[in-house]
Protein backbone atom coordinates (compact mmCIF):
# COMPACT_ATOMS: atom_id res chain seq x y z
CA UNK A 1 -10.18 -17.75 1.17
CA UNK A 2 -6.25 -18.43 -0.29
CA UNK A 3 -4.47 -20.62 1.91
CA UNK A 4 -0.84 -20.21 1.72
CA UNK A 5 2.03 -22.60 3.26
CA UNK A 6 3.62 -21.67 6.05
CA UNK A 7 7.75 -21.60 6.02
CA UNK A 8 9.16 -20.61 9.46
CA UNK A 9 12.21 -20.29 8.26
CA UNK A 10 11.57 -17.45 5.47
CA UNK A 11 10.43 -15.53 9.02
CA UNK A 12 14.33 -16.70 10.78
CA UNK A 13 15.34 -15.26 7.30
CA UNK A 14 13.24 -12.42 7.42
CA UNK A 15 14.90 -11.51 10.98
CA UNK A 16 18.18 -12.33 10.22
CA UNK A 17 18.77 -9.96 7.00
CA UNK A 18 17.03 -7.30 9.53
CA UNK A 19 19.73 -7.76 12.32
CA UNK A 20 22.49 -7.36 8.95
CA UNK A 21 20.50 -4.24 8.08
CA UNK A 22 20.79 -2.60 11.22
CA UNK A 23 24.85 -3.93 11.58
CA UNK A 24 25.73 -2.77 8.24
CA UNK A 25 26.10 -6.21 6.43
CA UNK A 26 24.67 -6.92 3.38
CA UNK A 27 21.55 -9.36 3.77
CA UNK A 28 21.80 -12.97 2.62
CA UNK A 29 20.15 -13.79 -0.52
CA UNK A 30 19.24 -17.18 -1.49
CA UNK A 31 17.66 -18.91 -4.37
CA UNK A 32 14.34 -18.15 -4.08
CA UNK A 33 14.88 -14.55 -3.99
CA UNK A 34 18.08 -14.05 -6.30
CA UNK A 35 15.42 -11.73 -8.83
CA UNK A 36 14.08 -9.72 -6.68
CA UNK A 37 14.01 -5.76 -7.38
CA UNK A 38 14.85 -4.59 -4.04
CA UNK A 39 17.01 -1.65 -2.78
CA UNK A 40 18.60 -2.47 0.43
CA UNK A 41 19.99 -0.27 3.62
CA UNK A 42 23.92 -0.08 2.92
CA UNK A 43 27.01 1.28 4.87
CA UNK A 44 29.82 2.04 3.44
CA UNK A 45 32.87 -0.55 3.79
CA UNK A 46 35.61 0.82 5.35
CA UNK A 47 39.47 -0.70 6.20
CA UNK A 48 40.96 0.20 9.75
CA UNK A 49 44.88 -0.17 9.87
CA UNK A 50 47.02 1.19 12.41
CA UNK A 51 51.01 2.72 12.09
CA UNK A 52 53.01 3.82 14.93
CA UNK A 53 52.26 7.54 13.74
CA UNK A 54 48.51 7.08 13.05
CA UNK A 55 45.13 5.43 13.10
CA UNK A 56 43.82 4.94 8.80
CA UNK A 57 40.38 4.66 7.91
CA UNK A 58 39.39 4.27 4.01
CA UNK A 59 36.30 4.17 3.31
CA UNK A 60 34.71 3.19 -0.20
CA UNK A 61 32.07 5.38 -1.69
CA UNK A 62 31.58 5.05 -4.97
CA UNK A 63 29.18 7.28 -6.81
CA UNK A 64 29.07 9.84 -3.90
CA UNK A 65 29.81 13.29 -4.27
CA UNK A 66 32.44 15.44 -2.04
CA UNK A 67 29.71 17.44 -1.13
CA UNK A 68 27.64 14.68 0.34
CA UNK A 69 29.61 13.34 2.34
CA UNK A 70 30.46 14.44 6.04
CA UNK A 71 33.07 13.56 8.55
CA UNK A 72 32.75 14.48 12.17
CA UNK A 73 34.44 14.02 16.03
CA UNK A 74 32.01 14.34 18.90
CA UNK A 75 32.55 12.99 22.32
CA UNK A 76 35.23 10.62 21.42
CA UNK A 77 33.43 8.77 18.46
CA UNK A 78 34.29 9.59 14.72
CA UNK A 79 31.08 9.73 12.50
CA UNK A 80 31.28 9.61 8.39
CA UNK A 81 27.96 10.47 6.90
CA UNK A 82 25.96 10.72 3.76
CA UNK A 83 24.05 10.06 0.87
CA UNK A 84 24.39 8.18 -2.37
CA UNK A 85 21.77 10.14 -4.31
CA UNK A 86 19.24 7.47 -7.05
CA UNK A 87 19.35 8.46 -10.65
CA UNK A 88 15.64 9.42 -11.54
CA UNK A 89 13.87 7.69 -14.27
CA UNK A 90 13.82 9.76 -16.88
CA UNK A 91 11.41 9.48 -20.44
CA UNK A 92 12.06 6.97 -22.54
CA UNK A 93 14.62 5.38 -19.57
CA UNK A 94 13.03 2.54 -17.75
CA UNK A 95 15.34 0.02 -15.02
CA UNK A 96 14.83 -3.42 -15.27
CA UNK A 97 17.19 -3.84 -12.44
CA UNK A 98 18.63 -1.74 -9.46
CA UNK A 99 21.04 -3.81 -7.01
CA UNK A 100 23.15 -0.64 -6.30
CA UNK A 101 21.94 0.42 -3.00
CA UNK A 102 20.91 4.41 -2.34
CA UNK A 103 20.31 6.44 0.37
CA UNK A 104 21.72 7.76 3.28
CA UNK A 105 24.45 6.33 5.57
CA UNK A 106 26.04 6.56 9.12
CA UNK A 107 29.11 4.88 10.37
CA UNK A 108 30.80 5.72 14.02
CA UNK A 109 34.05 4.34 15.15
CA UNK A 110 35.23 4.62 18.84
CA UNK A 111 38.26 7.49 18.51
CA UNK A 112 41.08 5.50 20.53
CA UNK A 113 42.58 7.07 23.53
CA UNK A 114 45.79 7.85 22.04
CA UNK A 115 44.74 9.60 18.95
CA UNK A 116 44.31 13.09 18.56
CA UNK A 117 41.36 14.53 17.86
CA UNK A 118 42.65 18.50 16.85
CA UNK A 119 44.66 17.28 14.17
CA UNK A 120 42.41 14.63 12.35
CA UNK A 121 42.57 15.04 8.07
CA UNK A 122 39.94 13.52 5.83
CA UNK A 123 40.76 13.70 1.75
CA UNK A 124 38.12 12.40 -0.69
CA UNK A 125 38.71 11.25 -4.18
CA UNK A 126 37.34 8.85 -6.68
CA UNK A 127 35.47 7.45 -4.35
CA UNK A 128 37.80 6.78 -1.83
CA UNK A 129 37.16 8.66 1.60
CA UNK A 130 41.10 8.48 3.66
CA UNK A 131 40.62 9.67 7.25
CA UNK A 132 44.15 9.88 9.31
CA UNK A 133 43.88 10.43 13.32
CA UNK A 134 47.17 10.61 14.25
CA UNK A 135 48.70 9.42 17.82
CA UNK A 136 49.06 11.92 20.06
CA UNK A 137 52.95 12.39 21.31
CA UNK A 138 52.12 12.15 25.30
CA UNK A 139 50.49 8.78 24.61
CA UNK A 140 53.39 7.61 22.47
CA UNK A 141 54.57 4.32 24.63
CA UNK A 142 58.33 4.51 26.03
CA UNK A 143 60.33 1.14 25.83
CA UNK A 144 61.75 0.65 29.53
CA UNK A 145 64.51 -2.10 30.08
CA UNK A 146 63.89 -3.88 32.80
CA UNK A 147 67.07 -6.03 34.26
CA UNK A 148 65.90 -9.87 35.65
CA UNK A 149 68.18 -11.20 38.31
């Protein structure tokens, strides 16, 4: 019988790159582990900004095709899906290391109240996924001057 040393914290570790798995951040590496061979769960990143005409998302997804990638509105939440498709090894072609990650992906944002969901445009290129939801003109905000006395 092998006995082998117990490290709690390799288990808080353990836990901790799980909780970044399932909130789309990359798990933490450290020292011990820097050469390990392992493909990880990955989300897109994605940049939110905000104009008075328009909600922008851009999204970066490198080495995904147009065709694999899917944007979608249901029930006031905005949903970009996909899949970033692993070369096979082919004859003659061996990896000695992957770090890119592969596999499918799901991100949902909360549409805000004041955007409008009929006239939403998505454009993909090199990588770069640009979603505009523009503001709706009814929930445009009217300036009102209020006198003090």
């Amino acid at each position: 019988m092998n006995l082998i040393k117990w490290d709690p914290f390799s288990e808080l570790e353990e836990v901790s790159n799980r909780l970044n798995r399932i909130f789309g951040r990359a798990p933490a590496r450290t020292e011990a582990d820097n050469e390990m061979l392992a493909v990880a769960d990955w989300a897109p990143s994605v940049d939110i900004s905000e104009t008075d005409a328009a909600y922008l998302i851009k999204g970066e997804i490198p080495g995904v095709k147009k065709e694999d990638v899917k944007v979608t509105i249901q029930d006031g939440m905005l949903t970009i899906q996909g899949e970033r498709k692993q070369e096979k090894e082919e004859k003659g072609k061996k990896f000695h290391r992957v770090e890119c990650s592969y596999g499918s992906f799901v991100r949902s944002f909360r549409v805000p109240d004041d955007a409008d969901e009929n006239k939403v445009k998505a454009d993909f290129k090199d990588g770069m996924l640009n979603i505009t939801l523009p503001k709706s003109a009814k929930a445009k905000n009217k300036a009102i001057n209020v006198s003090v006395s």
